[in-house]
PDB file of N, CA and C in Angstrom:
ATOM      1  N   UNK A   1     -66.536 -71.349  71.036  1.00  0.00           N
ATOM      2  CA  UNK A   1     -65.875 -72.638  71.065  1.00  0.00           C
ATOM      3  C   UNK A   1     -65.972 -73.303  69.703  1.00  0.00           C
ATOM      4  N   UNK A   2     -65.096 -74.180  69.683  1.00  0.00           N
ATOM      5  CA  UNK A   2     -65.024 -74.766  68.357  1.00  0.00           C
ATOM      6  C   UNK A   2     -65.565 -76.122  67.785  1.00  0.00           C
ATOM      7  N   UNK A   3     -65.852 -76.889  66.947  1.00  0.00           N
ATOM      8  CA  UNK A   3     -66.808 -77.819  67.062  1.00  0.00           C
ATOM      9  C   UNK A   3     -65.672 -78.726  68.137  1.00  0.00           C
ATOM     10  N   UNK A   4     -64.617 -78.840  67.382  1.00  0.00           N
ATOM     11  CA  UNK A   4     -63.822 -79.708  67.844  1.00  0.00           C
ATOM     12  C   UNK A   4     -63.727 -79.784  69.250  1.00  0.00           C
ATOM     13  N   UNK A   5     -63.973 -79.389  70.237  1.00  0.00           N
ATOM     14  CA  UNK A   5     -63.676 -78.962  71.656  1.00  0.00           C
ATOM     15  C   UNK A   5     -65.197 -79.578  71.716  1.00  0.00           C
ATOM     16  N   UNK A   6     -66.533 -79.246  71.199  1.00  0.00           N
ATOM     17  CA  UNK A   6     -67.884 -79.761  71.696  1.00  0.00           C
ATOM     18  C   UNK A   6     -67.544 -81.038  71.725  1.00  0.00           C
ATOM     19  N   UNK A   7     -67.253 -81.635  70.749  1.00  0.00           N
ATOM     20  CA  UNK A   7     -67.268 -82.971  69.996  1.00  0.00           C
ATOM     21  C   UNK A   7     -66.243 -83.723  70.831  1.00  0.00           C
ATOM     22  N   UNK A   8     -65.428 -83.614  71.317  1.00  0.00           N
ATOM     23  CA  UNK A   8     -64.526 -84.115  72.153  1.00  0.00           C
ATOM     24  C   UNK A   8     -64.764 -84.040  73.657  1.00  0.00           C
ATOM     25  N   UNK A   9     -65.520 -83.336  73.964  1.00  0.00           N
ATOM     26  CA  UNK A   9     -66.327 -83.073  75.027  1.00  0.00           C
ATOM     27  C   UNK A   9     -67.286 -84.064  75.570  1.00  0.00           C
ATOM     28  N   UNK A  10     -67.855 -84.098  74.303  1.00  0.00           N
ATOM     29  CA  UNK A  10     -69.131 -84.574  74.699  1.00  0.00           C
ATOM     30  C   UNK A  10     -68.616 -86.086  74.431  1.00  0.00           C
ATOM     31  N   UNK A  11     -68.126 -86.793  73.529  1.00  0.00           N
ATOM     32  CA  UNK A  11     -67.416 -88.141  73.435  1.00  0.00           C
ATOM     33  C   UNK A  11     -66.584 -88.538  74.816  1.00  0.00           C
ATOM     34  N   UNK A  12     -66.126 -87.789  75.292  1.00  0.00           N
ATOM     35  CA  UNK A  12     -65.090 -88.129  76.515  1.00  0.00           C
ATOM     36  C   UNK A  12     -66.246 -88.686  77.602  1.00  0.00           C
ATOM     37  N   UNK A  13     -67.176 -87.150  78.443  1.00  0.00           N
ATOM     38  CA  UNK A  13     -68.134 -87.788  78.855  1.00  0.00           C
ATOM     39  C   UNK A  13     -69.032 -88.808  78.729  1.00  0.00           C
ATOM     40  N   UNK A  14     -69.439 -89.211  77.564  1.00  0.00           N
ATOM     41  CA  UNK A  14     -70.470 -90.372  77.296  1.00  0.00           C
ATOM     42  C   UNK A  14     -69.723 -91.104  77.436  1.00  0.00           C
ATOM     43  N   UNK A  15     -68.335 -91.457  76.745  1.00  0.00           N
ATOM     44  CA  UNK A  15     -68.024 -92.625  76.823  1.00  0.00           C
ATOM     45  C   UNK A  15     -67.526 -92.932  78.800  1.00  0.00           C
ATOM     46  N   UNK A  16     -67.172 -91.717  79.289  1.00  0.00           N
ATOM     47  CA  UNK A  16     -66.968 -92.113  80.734  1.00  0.00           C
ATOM     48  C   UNK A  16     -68.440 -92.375  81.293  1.00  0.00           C
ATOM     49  N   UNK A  17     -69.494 -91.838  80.704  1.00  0.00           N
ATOM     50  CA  UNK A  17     -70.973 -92.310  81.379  1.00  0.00           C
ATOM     51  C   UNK A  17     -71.505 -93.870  81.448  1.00  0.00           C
ATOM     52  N   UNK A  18     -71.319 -94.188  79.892  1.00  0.00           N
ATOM     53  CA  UNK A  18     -71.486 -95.522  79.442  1.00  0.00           C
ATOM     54  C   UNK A  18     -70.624 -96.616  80.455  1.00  0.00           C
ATOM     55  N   UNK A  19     -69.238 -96.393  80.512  1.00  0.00           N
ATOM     56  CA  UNK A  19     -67.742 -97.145  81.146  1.00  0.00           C
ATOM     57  C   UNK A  19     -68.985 -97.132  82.554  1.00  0.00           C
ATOM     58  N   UNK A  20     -68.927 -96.589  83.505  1.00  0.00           N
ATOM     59  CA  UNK A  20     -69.420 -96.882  84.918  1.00  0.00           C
ATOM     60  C   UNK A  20     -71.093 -96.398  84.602  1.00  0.00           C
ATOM     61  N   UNK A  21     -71.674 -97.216  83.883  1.00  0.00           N
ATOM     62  CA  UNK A  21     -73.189 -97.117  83.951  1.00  0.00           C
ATOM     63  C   UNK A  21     -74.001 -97.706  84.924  1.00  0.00           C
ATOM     64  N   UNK A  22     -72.898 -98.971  85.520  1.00  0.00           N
ATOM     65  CA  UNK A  22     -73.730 -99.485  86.464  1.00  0.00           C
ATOM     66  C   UNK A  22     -73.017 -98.903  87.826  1.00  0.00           C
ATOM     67  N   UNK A  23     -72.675 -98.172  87.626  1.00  0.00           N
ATOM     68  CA  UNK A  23     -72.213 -97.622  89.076  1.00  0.00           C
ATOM     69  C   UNK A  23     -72.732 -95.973  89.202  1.00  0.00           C
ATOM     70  N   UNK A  24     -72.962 -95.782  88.154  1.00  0.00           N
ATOM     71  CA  UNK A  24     -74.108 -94.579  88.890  1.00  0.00           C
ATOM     72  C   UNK A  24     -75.253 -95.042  88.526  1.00  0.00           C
ATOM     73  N   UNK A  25     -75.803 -95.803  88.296  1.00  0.00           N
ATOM     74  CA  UNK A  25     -77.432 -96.359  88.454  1.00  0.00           C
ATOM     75  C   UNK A  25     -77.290 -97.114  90.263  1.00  0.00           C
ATOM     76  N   UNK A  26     -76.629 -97.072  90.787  1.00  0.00           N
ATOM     77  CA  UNK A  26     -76.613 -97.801  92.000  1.00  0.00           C
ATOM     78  C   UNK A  26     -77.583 -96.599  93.003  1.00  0.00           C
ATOM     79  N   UNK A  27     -76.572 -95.973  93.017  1.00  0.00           N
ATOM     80  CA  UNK A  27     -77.637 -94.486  94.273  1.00  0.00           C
ATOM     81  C   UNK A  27     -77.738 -93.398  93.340  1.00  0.00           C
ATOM     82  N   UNK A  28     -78.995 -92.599  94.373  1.00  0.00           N
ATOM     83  CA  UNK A  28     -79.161 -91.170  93.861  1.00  0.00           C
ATOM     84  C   UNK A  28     -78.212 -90.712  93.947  1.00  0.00           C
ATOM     85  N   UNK A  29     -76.962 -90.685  95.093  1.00  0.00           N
ATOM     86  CA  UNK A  29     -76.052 -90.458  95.466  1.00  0.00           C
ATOM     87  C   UNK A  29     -75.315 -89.948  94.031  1.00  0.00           C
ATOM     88  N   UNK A  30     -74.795 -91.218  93.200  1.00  0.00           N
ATOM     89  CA  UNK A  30     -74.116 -91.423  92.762  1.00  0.00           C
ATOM     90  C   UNK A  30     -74.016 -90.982  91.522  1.00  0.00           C
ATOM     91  N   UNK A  31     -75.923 -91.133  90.914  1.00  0.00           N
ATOM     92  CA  UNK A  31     -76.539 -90.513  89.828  1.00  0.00           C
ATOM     93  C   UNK A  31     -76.233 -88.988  89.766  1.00  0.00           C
ATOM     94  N   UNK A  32     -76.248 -88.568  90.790  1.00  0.00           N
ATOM     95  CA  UNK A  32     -76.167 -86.604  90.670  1.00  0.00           C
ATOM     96  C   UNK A  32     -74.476 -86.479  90.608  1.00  0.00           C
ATOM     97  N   UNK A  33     -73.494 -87.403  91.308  1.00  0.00           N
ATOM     98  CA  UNK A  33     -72.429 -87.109  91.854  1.00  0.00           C
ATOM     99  C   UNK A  33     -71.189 -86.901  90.532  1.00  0.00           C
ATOM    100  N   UNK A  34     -71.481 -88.487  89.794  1.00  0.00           N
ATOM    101  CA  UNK A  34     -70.590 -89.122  89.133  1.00  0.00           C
ATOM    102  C   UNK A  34     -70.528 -88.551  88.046  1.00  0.00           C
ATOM    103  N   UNK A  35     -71.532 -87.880  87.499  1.00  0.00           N
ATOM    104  CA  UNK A  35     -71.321 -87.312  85.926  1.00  0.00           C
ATOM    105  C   UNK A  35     -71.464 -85.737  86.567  1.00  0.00           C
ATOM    106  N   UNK A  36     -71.123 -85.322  87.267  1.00  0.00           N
ATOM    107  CA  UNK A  36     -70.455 -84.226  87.782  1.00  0.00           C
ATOM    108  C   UNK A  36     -68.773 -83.971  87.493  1.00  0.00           C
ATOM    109  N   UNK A  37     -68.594 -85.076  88.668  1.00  0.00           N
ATOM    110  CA  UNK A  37     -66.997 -85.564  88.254  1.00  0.00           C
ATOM    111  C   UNK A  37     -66.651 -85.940  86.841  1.00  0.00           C
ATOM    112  N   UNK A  38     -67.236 -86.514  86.338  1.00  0.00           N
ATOM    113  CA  UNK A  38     -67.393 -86.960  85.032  1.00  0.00           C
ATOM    114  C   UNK A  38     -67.083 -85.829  83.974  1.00  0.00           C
ATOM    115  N   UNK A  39     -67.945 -84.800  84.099  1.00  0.00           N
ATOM    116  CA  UNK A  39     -68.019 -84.185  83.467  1.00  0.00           C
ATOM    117  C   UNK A  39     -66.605 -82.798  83.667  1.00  0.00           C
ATOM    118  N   UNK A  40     -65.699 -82.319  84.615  1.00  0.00           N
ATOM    119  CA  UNK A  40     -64.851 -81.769  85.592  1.00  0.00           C
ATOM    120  C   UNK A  40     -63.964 -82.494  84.738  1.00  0.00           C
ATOM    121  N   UNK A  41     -63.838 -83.652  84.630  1.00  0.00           N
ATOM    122  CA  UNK A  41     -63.216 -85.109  83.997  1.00  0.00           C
ATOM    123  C   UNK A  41     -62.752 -84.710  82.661  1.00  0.00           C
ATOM    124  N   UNK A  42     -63.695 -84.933  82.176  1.00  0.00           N
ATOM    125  CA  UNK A  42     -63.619 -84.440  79.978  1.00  0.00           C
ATOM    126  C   UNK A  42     -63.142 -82.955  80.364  1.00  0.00           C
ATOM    127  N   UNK A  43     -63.519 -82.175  80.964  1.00  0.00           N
ATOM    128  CA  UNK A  43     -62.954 -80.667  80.341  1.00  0.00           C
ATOM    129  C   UNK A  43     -61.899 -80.603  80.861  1.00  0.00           C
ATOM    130  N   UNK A  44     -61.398 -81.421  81.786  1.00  0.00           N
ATOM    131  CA  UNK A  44     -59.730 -81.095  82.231  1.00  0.00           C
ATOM    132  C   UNK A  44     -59.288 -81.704  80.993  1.00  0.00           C
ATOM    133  N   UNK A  45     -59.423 -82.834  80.496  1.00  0.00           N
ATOM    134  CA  UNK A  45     -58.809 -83.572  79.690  1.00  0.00           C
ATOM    135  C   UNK A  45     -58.721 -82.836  78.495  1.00  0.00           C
ATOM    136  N   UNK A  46     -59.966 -82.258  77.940  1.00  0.00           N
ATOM    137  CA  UNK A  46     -60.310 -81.267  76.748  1.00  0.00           C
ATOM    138  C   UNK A  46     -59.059 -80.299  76.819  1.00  0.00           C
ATOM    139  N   UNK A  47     -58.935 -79.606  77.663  1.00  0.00           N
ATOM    140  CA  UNK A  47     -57.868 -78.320  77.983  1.00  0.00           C
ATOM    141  C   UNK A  47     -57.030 -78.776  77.978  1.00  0.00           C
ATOM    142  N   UNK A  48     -56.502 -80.062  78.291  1.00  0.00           N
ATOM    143  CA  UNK A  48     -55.241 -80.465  78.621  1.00  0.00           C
ATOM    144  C   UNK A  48     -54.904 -80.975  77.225  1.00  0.00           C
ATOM    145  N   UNK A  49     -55.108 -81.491  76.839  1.00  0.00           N
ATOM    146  CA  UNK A  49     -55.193 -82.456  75.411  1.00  0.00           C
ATOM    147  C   UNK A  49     -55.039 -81.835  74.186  1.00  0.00           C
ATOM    148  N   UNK A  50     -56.529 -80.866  74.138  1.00  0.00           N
ATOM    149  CA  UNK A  50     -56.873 -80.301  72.821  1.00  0.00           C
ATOM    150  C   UNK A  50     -56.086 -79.969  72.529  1.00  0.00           C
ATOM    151  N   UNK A  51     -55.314 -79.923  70.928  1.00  0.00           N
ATOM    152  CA  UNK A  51     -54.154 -79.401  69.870  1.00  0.00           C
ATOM    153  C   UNK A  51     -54.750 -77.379  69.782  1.00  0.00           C
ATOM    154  N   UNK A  52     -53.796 -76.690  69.991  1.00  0.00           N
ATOM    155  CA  UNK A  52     -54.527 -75.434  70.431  1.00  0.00           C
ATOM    156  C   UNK A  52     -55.080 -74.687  69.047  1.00  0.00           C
ATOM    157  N   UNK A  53     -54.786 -75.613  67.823  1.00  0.00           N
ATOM    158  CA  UNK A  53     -55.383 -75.167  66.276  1.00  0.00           C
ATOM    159  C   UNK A  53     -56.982 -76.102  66.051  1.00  0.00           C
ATOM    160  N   UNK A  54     -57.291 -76.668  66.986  1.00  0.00           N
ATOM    161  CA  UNK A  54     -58.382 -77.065  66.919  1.00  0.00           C
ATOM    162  C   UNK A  54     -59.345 -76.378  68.378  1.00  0.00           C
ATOM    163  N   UNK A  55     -58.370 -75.228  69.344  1.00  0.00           N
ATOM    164  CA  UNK A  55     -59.121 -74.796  70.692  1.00  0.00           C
ATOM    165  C   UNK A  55     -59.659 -73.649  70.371  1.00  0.00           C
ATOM    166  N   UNK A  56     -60.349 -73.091  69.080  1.00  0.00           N
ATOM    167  CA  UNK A  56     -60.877 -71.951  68.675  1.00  0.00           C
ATOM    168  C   UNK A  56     -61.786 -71.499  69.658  1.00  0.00           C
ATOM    169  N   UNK A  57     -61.356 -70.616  70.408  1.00  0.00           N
ATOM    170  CA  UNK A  57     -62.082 -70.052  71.905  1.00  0.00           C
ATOM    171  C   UNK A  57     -61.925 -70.622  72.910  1.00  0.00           C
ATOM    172  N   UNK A  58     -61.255 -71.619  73.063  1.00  0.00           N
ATOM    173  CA  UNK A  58     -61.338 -72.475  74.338  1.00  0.00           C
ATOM    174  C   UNK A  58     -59.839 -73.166  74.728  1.00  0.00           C
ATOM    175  N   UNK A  59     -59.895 -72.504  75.813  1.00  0.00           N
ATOM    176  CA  UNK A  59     -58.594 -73.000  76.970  1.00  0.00           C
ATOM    177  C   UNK A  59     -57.774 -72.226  75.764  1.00  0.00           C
ATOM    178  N   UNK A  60     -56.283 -72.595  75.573  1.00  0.00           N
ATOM    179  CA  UNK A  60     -55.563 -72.485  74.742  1.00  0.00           C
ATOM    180  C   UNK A  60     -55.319 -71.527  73.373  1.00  0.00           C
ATOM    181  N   UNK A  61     -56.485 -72.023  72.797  1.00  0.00           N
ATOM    182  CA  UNK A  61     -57.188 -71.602  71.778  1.00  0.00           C
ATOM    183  C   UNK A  61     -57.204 -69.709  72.126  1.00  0.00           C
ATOM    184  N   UNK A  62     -57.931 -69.876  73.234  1.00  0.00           N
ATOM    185  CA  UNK A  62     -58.405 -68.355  73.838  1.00  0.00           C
ATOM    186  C   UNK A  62     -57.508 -67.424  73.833  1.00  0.00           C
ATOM    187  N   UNK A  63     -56.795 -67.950  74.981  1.00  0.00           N
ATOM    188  CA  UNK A  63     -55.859 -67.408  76.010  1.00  0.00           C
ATOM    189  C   UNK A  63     -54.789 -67.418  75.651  1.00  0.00           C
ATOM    190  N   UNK A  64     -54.107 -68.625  74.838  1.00  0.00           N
ATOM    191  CA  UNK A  64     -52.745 -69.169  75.054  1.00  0.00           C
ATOM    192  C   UNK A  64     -52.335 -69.693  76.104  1.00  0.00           C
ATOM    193  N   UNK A  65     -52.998 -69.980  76.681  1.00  0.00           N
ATOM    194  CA  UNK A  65     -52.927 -70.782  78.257  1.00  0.00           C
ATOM    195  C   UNK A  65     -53.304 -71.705  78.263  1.00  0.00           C
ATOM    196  N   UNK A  66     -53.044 -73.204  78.613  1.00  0.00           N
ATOM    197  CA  UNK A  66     -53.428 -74.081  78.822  1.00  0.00           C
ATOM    198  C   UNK A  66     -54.749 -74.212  80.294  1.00  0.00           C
ATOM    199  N   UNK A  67     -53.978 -73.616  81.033  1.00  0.00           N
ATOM    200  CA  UNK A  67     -55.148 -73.610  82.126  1.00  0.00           C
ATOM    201  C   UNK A  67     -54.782 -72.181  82.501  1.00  0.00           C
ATOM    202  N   UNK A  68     -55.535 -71.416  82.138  1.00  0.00           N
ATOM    203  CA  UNK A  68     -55.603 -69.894  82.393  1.00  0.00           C
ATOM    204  C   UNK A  68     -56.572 -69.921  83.580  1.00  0.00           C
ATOM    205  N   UNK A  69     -56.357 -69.146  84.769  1.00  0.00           N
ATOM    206  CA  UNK A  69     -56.609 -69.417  86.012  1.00  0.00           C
ATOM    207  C   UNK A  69     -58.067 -68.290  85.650  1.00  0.00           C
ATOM    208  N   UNK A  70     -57.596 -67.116  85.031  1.00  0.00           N
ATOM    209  CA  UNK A  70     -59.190 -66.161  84.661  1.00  0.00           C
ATOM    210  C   UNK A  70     -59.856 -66.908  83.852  1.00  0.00           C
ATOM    211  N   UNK A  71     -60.001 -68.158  83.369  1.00  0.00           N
ATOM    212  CA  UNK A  71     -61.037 -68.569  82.665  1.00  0.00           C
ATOM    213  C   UNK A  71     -61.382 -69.896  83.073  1.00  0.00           C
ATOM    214  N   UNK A  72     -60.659 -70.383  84.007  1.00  0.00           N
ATOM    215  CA  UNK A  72     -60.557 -72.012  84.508  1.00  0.00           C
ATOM    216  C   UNK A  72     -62.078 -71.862  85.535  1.00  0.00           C
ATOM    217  N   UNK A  73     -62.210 -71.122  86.149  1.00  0.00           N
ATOM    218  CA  UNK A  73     -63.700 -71.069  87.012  1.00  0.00           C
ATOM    219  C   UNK A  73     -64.382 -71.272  85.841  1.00  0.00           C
ATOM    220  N   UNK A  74     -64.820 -70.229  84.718  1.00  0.00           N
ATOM    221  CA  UNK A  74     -66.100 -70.725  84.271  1.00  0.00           C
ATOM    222  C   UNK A  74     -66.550 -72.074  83.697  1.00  0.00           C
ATOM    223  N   UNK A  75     -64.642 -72.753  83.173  1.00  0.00           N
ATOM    224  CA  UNK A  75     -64.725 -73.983  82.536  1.00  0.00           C
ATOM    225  C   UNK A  75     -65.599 -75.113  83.285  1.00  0.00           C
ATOM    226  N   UNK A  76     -64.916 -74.702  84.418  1.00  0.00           N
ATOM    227  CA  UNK A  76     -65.746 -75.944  85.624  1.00  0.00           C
ATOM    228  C   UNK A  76     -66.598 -75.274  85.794  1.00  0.00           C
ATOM    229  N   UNK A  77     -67.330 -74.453  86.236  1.00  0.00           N
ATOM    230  CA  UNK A  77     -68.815 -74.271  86.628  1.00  0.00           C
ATOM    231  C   UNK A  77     -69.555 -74.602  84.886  1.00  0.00           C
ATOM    232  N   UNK A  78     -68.989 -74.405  84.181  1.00  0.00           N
ATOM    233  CA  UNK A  78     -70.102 -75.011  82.505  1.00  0.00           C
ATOM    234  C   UNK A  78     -69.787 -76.448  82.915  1.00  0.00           C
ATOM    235  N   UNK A  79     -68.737 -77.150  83.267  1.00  0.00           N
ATOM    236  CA  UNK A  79     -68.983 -78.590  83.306  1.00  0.00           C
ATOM    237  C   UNK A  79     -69.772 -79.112  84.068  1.00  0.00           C
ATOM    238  N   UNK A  80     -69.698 -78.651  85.617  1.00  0.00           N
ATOM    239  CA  UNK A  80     -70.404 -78.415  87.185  1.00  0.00           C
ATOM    240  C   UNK A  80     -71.782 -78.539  86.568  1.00  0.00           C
ATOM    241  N   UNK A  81     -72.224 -77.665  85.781  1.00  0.00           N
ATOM    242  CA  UNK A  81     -73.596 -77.729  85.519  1.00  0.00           C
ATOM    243  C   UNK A  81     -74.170 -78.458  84.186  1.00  0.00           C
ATOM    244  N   UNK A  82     -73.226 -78.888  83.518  1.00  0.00           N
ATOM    245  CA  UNK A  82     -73.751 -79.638  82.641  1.00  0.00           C
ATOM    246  C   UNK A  82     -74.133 -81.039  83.244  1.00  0.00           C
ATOM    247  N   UNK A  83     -72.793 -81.482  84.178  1.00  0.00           N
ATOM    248  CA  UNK A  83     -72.712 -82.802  84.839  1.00  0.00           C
ATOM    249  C   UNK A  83     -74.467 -82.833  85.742  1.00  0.00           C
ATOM    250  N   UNK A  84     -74.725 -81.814  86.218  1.00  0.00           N
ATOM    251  CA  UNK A  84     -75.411 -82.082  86.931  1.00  0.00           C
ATOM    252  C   UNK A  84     -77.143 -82.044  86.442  1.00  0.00           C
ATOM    253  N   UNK A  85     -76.937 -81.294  85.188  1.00  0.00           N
ATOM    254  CA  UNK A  85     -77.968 -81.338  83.700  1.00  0.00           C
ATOM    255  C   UNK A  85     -78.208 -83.109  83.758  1.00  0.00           C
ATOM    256  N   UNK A  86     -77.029 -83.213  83.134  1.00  0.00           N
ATOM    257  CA  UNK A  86     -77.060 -84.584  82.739  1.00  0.00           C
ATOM    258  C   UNK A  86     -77.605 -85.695  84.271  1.00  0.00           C
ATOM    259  N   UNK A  87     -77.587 -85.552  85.098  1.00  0.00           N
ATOM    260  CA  UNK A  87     -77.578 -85.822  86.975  1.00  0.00           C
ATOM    261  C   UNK A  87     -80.009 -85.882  86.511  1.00  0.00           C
ATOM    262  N   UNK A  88     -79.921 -84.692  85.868  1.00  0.00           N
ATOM    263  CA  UNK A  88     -81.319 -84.460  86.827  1.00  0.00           C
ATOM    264  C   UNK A  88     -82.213 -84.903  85.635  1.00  0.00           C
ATOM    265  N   UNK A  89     -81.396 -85.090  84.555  1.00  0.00           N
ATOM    266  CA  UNK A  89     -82.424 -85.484  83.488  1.00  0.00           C
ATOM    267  C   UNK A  89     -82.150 -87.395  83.732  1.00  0.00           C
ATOM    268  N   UNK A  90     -81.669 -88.288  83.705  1.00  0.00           N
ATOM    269  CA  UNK A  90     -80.925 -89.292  84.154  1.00  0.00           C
ATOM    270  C   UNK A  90     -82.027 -89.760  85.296  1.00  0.00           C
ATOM    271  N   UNK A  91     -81.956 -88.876  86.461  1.00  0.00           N
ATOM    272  CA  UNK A  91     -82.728 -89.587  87.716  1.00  0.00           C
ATOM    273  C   UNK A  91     -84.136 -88.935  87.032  1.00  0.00           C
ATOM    274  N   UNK A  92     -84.619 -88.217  86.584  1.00  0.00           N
ATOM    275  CA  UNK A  92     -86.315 -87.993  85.557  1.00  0.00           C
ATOM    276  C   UNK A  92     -86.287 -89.047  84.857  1.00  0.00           C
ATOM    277  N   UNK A  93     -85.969 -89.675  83.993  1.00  0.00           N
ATOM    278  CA  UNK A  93     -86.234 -90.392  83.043  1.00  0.00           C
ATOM    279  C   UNK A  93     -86.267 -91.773  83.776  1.00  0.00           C
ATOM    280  N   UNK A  94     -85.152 -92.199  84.747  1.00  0.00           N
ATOM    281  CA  UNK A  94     -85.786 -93.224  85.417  1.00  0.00           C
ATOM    282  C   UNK A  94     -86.696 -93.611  86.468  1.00  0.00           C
ATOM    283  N   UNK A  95     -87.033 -92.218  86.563  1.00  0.00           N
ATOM    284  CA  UNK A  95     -88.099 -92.178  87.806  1.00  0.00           C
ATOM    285  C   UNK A  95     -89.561 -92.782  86.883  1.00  0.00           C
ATOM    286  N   UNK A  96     -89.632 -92.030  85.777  1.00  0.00           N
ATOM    287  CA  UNK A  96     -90.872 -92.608  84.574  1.00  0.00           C
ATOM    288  C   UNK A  96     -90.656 -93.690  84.102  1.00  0.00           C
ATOM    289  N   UNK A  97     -89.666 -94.352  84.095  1.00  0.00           N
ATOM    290  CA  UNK A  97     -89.190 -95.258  83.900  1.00  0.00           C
ATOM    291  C   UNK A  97     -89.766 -96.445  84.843  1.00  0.00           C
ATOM    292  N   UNK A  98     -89.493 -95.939  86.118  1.00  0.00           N
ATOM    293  CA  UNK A  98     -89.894 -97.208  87.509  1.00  0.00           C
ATOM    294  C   UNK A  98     -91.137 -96.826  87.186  1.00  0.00           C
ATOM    295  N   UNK A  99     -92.402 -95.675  86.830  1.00  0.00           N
ATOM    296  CA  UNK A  99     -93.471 -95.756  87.239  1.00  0.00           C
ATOM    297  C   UNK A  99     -94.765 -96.259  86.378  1.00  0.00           C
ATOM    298  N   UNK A 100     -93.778 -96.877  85.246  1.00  0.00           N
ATOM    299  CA  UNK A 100     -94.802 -97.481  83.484  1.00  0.00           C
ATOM    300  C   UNK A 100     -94.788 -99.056  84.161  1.00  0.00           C
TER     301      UNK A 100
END
């Protein structure tokens, strides 16, 4: 992948993390859920978006496909599990958080 695709990645999500911060601090629910979606979120947008001279390995870039159906599973399961990275480190840090 290319920086450009990290970097746009990771900006899309934060800034969708930051936008509803107080709405996944509400439930655990919501904490594991939302930057799941969140994250499903930026890489559709990434694939959909990215200029395919900046998709060096990714979506487009790859394939020539915008949403290439043989590579669209792993996209979402790397987001699936980043979202949910981001989910378990999030509810850790405020768990130490409630207990100082």
């Amino acid at each position: 992948m290319g920086p450009a695709v990290k970097i746009s990645y990771i900006l899309l999500l934060g800034l969708l993390l930051l936008a509803f911060k107080g709405v996944v601090n509400k439930t655990r629910t919501f904490s594991y859920l939302l930057p799941i979606v969140f994250a499903v979120l930026s890489a559709t947008l990434v694939l959909a978006f990215l200029p395919a001279e900046f998709s060096r390995g990714y979506g487009i870039g790859l394939t020539g496909v915008r949403f290439d159906i043989g590579v669209l599973p792993i996209y979402f399961m790397g987001a699936i599990l980043s979202g949910l990275a981001f989910g378990i480190v999030f509810n850790g840090l405020a768990e130490k958080q409630k207990a100082v």
